[in-house]
PDB file of N, CA and C in Angstrom:
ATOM      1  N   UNK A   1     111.305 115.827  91.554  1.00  0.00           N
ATOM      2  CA  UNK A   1     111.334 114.380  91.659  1.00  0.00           C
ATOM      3  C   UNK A   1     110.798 113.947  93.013  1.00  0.00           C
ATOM      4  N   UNK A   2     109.857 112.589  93.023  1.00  0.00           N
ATOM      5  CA  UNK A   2     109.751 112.190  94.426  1.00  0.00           C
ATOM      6  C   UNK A   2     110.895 111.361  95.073  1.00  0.00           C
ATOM      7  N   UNK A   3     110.660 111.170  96.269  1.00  0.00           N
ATOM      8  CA  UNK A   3     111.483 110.463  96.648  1.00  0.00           C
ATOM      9  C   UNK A   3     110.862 109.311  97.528  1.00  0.00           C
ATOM     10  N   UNK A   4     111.254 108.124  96.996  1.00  0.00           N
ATOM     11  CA  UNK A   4     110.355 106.891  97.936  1.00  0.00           C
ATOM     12  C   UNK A   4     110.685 107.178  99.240  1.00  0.00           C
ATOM     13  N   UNK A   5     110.076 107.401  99.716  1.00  0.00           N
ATOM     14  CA  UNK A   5     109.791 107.143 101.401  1.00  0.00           C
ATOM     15  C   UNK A   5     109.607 106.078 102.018  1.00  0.00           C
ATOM     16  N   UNK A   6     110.348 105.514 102.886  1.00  0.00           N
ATOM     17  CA  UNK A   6     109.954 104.028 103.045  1.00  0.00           C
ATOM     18  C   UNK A   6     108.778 104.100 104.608  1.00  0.00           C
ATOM     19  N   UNK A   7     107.928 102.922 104.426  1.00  0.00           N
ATOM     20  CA  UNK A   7     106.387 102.751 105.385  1.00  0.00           C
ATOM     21  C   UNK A   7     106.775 101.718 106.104  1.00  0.00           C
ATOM     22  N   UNK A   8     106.168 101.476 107.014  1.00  0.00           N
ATOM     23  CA  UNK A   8     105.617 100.068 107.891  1.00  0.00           C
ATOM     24  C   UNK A   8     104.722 100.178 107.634  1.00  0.00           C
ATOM     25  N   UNK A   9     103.727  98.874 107.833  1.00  0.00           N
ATOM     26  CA  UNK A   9     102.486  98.523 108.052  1.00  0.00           C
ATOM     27  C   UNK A   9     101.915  98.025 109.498  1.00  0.00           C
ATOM     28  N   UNK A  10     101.017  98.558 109.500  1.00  0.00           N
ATOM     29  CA  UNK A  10     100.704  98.316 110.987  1.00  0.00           C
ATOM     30  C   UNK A  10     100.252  97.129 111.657  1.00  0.00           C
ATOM     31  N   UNK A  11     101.034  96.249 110.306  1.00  0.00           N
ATOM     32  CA  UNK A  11     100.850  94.620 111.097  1.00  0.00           C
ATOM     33  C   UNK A  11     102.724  94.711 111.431  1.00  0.00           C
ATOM     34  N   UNK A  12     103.397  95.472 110.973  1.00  0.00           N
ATOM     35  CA  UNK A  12     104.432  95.246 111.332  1.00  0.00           C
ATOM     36  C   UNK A  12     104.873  96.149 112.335  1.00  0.00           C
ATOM     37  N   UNK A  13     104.388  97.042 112.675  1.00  0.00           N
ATOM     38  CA  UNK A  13     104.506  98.114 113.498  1.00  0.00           C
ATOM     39  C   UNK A  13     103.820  97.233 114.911  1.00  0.00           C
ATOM     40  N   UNK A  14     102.571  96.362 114.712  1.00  0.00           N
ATOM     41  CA  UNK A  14     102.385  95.283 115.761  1.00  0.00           C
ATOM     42  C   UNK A  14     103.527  94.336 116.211  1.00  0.00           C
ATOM     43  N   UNK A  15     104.093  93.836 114.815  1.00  0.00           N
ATOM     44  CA  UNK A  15     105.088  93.211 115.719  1.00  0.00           C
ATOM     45  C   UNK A  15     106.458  93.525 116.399  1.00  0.00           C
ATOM     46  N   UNK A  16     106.735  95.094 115.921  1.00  0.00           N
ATOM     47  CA  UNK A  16     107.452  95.372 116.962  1.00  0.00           C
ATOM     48  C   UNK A  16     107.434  95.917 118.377  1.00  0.00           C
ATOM     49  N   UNK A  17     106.265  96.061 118.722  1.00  0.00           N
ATOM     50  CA  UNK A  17     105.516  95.666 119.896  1.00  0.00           C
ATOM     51  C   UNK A  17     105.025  94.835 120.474  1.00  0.00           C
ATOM     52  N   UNK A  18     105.213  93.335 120.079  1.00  0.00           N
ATOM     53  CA  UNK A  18     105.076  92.482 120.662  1.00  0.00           C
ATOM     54  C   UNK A  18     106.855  92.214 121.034  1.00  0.00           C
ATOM     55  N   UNK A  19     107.229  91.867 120.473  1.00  0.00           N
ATOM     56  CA  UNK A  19     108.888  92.050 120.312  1.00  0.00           C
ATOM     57  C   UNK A  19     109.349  92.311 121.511  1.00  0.00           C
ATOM     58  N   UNK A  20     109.096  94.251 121.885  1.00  0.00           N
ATOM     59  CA  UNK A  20     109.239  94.576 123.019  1.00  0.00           C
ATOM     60  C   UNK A  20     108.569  94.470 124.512  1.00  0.00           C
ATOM     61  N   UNK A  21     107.790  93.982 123.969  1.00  0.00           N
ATOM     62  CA  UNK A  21     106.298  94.035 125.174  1.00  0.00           C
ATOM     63  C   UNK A  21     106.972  92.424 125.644  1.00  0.00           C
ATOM     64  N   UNK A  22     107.510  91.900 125.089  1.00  0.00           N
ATOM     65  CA  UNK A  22     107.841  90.319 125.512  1.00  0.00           C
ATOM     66  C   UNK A  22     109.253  90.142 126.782  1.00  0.00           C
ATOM     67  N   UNK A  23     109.787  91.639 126.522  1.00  0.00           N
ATOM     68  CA  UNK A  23     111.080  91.682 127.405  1.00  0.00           C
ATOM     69  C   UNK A  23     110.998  92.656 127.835  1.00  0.00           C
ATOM     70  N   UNK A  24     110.048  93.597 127.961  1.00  0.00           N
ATOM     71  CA  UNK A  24     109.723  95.073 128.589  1.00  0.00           C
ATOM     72  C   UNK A  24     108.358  95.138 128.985  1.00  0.00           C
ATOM     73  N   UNK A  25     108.113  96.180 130.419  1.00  0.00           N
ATOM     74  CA  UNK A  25     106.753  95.924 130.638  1.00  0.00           C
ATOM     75  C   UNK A  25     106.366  97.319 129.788  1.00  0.00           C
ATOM     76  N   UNK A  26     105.539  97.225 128.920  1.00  0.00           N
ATOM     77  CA  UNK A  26     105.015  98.459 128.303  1.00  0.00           C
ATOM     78  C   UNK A  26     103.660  99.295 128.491  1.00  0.00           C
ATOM     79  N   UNK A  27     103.212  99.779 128.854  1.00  0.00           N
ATOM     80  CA  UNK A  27     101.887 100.370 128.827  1.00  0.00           C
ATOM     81  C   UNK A  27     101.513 100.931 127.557  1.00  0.00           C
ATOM     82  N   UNK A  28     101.998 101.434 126.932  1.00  0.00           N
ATOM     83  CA  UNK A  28     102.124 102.962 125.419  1.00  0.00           C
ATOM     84  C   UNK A  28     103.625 102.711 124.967  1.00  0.00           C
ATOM     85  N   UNK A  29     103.073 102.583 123.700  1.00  0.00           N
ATOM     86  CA  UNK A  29     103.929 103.028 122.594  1.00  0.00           C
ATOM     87  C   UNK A  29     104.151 103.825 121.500  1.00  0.00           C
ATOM     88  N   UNK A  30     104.845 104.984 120.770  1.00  0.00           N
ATOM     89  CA  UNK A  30     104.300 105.293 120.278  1.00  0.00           C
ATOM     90  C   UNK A  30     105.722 105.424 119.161  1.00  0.00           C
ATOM     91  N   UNK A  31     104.848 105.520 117.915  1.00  0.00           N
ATOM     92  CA  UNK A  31     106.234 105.234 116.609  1.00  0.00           C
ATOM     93  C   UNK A  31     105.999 106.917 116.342  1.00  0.00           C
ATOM     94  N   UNK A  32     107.345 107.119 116.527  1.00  0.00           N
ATOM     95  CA  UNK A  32     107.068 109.106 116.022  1.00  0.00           C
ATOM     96  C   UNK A  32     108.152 108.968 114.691  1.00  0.00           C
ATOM     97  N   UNK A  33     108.709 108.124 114.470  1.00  0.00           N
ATOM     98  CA  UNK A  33     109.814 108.938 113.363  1.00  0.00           C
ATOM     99  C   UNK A  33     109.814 107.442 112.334  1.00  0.00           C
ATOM    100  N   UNK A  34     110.005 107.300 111.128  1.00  0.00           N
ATOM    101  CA  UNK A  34     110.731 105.897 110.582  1.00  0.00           C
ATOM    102  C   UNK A  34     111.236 106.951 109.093  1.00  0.00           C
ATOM    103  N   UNK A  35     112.483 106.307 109.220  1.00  0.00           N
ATOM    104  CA  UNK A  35     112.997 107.013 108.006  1.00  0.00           C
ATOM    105  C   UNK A  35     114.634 106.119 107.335  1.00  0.00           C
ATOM    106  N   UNK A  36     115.042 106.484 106.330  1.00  0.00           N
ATOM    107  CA  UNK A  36     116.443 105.616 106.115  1.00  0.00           C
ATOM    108  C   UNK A  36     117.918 106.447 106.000  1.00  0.00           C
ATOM    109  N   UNK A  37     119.016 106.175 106.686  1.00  0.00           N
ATOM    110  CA  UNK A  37     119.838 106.897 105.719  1.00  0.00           C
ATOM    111  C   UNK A  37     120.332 106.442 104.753  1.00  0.00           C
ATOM    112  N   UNK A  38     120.820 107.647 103.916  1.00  0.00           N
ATOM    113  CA  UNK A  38     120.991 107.715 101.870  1.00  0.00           C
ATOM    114  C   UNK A  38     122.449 107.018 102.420  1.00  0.00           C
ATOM    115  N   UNK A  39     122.848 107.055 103.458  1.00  0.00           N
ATOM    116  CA  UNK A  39     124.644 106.472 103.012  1.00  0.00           C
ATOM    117  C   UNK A  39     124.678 105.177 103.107  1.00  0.00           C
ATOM    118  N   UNK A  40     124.310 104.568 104.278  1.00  0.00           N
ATOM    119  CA  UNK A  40     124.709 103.678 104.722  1.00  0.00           C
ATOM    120  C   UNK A  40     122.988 102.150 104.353  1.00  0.00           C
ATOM    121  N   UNK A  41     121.806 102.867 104.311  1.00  0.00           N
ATOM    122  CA  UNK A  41     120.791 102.331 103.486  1.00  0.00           C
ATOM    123  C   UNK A  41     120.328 101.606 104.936  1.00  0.00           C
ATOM    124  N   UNK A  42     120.462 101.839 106.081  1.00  0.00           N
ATOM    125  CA  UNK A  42     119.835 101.215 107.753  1.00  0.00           C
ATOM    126  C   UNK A  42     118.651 102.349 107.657  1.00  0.00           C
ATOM    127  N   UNK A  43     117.632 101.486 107.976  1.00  0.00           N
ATOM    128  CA  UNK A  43     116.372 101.866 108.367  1.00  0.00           C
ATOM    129  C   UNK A  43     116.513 101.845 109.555  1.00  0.00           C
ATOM    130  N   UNK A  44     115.898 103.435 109.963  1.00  0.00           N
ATOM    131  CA  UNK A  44     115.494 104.123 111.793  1.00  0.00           C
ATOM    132  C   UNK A  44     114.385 104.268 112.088  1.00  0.00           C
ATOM    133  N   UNK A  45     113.690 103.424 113.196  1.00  0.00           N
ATOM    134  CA  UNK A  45     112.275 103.391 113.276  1.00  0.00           C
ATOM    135  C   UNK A  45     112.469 103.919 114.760  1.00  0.00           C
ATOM    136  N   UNK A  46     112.043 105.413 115.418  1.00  0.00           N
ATOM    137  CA  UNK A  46     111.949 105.724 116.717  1.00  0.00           C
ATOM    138  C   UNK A  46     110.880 105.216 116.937  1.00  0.00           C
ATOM    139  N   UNK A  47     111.200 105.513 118.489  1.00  0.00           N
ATOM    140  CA  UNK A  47     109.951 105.300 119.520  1.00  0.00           C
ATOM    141  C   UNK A  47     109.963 105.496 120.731  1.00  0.00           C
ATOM    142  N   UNK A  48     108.595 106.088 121.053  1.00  0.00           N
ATOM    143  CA  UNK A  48     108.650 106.405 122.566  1.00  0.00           C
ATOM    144  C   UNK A  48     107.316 105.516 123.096  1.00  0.00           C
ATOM    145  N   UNK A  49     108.167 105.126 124.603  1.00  0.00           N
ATOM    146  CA  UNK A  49     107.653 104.296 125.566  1.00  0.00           C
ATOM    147  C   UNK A  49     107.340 104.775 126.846  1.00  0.00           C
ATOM    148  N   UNK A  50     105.662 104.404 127.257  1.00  0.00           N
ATOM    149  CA  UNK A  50     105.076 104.991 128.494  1.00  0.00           C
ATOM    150  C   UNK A  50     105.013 106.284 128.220  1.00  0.00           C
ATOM    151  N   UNK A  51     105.267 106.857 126.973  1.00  0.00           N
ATOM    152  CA  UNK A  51     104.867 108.229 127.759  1.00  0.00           C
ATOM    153  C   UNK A  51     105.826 109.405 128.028  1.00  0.00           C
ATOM    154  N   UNK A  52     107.415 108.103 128.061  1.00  0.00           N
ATOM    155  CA  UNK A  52     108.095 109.937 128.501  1.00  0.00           C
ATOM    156  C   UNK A  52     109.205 109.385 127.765  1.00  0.00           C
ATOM    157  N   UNK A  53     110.114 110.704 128.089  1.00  0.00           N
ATOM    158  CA  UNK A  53     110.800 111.294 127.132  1.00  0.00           C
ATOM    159  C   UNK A  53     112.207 110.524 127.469  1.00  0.00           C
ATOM    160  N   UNK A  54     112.554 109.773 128.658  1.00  0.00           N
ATOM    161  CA  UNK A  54     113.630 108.938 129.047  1.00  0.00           C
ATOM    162  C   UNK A  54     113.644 107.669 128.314  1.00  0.00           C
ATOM    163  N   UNK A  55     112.289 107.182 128.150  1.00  0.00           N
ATOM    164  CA  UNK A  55     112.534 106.192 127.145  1.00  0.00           C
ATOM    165  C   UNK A  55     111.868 105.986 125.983  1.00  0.00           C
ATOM    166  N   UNK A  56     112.836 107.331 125.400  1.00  0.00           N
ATOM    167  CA  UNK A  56     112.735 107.000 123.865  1.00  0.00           C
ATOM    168  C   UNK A  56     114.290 106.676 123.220  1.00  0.00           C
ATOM    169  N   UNK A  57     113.933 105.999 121.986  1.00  0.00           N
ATOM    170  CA  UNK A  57     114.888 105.892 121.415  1.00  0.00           C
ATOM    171  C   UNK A  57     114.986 105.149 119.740  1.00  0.00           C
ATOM    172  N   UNK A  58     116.012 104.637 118.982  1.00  0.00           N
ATOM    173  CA  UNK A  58     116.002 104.827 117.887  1.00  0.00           C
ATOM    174  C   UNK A  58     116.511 103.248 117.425  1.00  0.00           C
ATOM    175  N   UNK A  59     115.721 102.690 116.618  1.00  0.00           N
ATOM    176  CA  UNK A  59     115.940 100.510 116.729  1.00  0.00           C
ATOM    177  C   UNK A  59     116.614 100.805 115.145  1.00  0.00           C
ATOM    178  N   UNK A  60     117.863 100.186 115.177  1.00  0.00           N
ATOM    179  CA  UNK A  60     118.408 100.589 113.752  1.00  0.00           C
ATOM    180  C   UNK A  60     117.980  99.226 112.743  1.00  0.00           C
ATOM    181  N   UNK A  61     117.495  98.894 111.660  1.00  0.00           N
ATOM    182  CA  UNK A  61     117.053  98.079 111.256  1.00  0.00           C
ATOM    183  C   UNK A  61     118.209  97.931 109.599  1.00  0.00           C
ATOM    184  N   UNK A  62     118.881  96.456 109.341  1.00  0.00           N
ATOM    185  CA  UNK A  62     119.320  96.377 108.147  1.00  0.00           C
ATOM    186  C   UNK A  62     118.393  95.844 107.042  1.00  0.00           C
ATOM    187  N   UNK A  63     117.389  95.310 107.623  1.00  0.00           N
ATOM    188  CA  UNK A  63     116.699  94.914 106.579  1.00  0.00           C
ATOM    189  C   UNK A  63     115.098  94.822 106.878  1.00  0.00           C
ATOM    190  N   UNK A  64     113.810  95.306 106.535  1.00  0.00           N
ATOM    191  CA  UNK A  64     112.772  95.264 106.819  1.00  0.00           C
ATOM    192  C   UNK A  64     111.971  94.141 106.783  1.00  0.00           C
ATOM    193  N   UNK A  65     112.570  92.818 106.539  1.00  0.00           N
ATOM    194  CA  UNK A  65     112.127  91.796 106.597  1.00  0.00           C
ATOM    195  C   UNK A  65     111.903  91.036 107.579  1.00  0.00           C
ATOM    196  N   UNK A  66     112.973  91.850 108.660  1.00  0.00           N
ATOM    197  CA  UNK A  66     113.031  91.367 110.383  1.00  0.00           C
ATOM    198  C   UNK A  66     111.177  91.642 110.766  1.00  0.00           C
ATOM    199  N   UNK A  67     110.620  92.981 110.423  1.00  0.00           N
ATOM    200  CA  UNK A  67     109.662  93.156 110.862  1.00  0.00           C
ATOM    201  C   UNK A  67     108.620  92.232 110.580  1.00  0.00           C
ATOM    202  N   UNK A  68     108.536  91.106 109.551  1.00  0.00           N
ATOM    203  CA  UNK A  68     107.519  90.522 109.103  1.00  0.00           C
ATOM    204  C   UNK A  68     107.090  89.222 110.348  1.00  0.00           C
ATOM    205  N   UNK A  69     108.262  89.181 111.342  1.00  0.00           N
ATOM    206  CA  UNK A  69     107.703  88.085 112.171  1.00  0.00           C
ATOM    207  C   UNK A  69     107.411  88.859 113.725  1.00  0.00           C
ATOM    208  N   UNK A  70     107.006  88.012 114.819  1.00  0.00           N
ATOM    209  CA  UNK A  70     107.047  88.742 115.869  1.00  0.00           C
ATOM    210  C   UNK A  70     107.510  88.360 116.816  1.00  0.00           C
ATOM    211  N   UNK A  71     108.286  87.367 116.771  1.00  0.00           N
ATOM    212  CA  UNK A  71     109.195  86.666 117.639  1.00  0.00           C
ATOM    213  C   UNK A  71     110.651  86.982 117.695  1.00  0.00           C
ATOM    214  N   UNK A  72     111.494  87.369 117.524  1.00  0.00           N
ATOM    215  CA  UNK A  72     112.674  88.078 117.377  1.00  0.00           C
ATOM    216  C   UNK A  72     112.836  88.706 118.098  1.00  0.00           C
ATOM    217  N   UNK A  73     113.678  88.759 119.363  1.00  0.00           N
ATOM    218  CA  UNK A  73     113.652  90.015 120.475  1.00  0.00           C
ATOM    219  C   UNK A  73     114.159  91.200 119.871  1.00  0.00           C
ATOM    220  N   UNK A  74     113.562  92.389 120.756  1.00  0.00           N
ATOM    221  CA  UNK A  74     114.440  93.678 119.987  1.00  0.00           C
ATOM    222  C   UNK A  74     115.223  94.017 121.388  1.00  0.00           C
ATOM    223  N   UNK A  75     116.086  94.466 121.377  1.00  0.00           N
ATOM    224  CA  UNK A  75     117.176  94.931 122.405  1.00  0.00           C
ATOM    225  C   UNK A  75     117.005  96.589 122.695  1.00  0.00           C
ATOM    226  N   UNK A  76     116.659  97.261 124.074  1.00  0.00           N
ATOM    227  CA  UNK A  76     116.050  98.714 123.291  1.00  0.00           C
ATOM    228  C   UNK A  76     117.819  99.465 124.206  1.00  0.00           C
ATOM    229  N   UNK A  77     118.430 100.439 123.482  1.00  0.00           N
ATOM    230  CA  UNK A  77     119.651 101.038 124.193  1.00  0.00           C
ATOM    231  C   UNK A  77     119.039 102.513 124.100  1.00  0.00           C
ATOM    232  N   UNK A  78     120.166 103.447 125.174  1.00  0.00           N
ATOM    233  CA  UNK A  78     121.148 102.570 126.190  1.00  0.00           C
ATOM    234  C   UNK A  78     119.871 101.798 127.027  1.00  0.00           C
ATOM    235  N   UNK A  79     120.714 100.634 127.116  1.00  0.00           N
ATOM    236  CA  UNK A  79     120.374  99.689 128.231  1.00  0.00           C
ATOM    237  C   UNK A  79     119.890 100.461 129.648  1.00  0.00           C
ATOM    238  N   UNK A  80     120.693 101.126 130.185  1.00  0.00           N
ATOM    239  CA  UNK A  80     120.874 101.510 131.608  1.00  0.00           C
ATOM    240  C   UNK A  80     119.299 102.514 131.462  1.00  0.00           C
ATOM    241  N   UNK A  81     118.646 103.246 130.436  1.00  0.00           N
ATOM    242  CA  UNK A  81     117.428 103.975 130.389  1.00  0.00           C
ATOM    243  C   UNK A  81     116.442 102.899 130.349  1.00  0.00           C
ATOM    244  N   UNK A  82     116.910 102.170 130.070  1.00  0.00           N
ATOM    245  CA  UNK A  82     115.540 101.085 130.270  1.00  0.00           C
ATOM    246  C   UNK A  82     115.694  99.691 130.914  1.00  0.00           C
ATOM    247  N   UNK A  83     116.725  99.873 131.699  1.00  0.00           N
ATOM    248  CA  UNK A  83     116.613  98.963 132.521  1.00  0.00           C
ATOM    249  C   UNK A  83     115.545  98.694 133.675  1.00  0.00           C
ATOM    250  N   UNK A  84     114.774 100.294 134.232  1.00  0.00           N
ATOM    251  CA  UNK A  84     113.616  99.799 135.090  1.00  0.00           C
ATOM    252  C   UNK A  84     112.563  99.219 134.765  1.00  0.00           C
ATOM    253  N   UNK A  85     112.228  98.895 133.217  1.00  0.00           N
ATOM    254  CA  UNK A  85     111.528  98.501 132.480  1.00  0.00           C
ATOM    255  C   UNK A  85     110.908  97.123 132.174  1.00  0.00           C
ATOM    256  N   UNK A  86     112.722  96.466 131.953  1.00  0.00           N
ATOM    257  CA  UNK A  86     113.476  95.416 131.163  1.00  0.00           C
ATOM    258  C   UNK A  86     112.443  94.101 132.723  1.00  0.00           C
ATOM    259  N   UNK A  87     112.080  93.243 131.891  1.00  0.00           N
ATOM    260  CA  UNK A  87     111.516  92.057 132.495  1.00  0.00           C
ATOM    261  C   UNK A  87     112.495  91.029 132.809  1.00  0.00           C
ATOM    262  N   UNK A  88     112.354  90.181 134.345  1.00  0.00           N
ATOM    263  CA  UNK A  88     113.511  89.310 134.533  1.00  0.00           C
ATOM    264  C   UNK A  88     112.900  88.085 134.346  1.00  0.00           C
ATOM    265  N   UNK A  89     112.075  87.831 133.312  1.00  0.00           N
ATOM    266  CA  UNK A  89     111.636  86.706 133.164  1.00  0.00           C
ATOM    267  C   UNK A  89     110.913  87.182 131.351  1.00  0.00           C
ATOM    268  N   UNK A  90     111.150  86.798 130.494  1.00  0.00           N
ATOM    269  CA  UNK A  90     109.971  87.218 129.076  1.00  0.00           C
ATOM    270  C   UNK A  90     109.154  86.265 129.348  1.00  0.00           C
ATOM    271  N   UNK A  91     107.831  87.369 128.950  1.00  0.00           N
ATOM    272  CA  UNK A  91     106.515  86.426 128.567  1.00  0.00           C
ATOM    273  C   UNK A  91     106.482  85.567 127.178  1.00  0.00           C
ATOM    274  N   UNK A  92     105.760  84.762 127.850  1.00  0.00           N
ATOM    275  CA  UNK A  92     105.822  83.943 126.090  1.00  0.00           C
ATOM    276  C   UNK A  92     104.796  84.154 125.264  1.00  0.00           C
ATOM    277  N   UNK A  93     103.724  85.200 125.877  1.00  0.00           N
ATOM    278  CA  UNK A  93     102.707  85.093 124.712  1.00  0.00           C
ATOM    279  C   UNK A  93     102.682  86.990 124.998  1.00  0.00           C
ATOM    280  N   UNK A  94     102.491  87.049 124.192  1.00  0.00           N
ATOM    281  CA  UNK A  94     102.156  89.021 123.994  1.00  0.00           C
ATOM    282  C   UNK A  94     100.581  89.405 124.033  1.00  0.00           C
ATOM    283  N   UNK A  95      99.976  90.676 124.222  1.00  0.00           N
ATOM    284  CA  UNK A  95      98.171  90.917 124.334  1.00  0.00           C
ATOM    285  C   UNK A  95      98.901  92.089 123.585  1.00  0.00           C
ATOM    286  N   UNK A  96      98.825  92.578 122.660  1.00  0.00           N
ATOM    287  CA  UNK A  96      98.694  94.113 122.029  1.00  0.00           C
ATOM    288  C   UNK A  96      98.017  94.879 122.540  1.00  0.00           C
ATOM    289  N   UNK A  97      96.371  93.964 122.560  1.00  0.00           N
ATOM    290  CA  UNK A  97      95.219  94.998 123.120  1.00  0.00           C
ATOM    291  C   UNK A  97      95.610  95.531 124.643  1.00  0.00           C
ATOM    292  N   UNK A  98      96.231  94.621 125.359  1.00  0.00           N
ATOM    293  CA  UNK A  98      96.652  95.504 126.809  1.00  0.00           C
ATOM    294  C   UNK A  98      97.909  96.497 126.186  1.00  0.00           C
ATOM    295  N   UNK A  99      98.092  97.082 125.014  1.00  0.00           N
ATOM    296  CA  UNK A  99      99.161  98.316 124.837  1.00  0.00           C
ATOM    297  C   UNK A  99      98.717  99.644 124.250  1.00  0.00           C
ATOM    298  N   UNK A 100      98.616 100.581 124.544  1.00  0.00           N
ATOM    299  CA  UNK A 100      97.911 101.592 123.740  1.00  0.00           C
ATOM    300  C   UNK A 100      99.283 101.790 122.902  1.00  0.00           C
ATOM    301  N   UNK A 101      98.716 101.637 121.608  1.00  0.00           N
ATOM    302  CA  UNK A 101      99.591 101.935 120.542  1.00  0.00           C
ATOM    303  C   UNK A 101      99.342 102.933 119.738  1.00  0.00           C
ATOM    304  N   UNK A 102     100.342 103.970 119.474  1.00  0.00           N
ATOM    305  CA  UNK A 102     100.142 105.469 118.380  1.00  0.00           C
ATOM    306  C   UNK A 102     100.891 104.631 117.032  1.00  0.00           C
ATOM    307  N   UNK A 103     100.708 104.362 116.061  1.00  0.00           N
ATOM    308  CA  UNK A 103     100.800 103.843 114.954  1.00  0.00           C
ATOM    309  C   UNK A 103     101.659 105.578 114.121  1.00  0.00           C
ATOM    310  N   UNK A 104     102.389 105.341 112.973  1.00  0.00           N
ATOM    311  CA  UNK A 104     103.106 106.145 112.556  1.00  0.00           C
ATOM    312  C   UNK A 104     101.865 107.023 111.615  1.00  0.00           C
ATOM    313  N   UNK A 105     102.336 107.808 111.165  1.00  0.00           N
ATOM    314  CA  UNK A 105     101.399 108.655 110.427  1.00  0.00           C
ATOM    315  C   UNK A 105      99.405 109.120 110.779  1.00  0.00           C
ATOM    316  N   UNK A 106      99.490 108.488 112.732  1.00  0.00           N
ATOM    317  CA  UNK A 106      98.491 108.898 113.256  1.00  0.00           C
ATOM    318  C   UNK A 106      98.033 109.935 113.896  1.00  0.00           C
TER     319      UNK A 106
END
């Protein structure tokens, strides 16, 4: 038997990089994992930022419909790993193209 696998699309995989790029300074992003658990039915979309291995981490999602906009802040934990990051002011407009982005299944 298969088993549905659940996807992003990489208009939505954009907007969760704008998301973060709006309250974090980002250089690189990169989506390494998206998957669901069978118990509880929360979608886990990892990701690693800049490059290293301190700030990565795992955005728990209840419903994939959050991803369809790009305004919605995302909150990235623990806090304290990305606090050198975290912007004391958000931008109000996002550039993608200033982010090198690794897209999932690239």
């Amino acid at each position: 038997m298969f088993e549905n696998k659940p996807t992003l699309t990489k208009e939505q995989q954009r907007n969760v990089v704008k998301r973060i790029a709006r309250d974090y300074d980002i250089q690189s992003i990169k989506f390494t994992k998206f998957s669901q658990d069978k118990k509880t039915g929360t979608y886990l979309l990892s990701i690693k930022i800049n490059g290293s291995n301190k700030l990565e981490t795992t955005i728990p999602l209840k419903n994939l419909k959050r991803l369809n906009n790009d305004s919605a802040p995302i909150g990235l934990n623990p806090v304290d790993d990305f606090e050198s990051i975290e912007r004391k002011h958000p931008l109000e407009k996002v550039k993608v193209s200033n982010i090198k982005i690794t897209y999932l299944e690239e």
